[in-house]
Protein backbone atom coordinates (compact mmCIF):
# COMPACT_ATOMS: atom_id res chain seq x y z
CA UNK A 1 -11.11 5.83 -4.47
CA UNK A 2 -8.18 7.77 -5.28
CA UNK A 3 -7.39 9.90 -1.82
CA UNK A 4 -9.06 9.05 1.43
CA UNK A 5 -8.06 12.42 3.96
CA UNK A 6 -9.35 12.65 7.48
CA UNK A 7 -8.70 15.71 9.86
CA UNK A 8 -8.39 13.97 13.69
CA UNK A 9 -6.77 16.15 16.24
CA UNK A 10 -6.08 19.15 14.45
CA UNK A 11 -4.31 16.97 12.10
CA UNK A 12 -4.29 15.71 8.47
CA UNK A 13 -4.50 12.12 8.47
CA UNK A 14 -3.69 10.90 4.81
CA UNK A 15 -5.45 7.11 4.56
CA UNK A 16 -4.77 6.43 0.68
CA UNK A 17 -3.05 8.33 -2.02
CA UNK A 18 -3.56 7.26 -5.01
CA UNK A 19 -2.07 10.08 -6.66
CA UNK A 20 1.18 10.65 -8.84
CA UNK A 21 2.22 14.03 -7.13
CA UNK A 22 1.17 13.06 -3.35
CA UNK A 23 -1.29 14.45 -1.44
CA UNK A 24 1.54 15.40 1.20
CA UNK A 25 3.75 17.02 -1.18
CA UNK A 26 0.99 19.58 -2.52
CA UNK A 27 -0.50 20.26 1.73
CA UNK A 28 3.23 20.66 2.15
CA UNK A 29 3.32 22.93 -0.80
CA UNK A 30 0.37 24.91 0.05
CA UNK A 31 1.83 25.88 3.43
CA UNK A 32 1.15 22.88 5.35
CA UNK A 33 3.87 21.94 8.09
CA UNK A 34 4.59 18.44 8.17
CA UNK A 35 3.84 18.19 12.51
CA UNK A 36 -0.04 18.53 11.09
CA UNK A 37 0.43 15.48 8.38
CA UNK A 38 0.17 11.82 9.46
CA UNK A 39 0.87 9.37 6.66
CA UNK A 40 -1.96 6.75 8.37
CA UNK A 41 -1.49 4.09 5.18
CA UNK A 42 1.67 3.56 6.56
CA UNK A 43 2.17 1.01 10.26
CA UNK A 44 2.43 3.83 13.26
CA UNK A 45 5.94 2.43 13.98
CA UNK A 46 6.83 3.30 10.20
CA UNK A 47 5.34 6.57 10.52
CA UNK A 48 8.40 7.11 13.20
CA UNK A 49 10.88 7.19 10.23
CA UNK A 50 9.58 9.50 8.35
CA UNK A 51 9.57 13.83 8.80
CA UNK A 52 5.77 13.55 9.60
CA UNK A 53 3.25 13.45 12.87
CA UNK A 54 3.29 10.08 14.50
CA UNK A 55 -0.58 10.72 15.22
């Protein structure tokens, strides 16, 4: 499995990237705002250092 993507909550959960670009980078890209993106491969108090949703 290269990307695993769930939508929760009106949000973009992003499970595994396996990708070179990112799957972030190209929602971002395509109009995305980063409040709707949760990085959820990374620990939810790591997900408070970065620019994206908590959960």
């Amino acid at each position: 499995m290269i990307i695993h993507v769930d939508l929760k909550d009106n949000k973009i959960w992003i499970q595994r990237d396996g990708t070179e670009i990112g799957i972030a980078n190209q929602l971002i890209a395509a109009g995305v705002p980063k409040k709707d993106i949760v990085l959820g491969f990374h620990a939810p108090y790591k997900r408070s250092l970065t620019e994206f949703a908590v959960s």
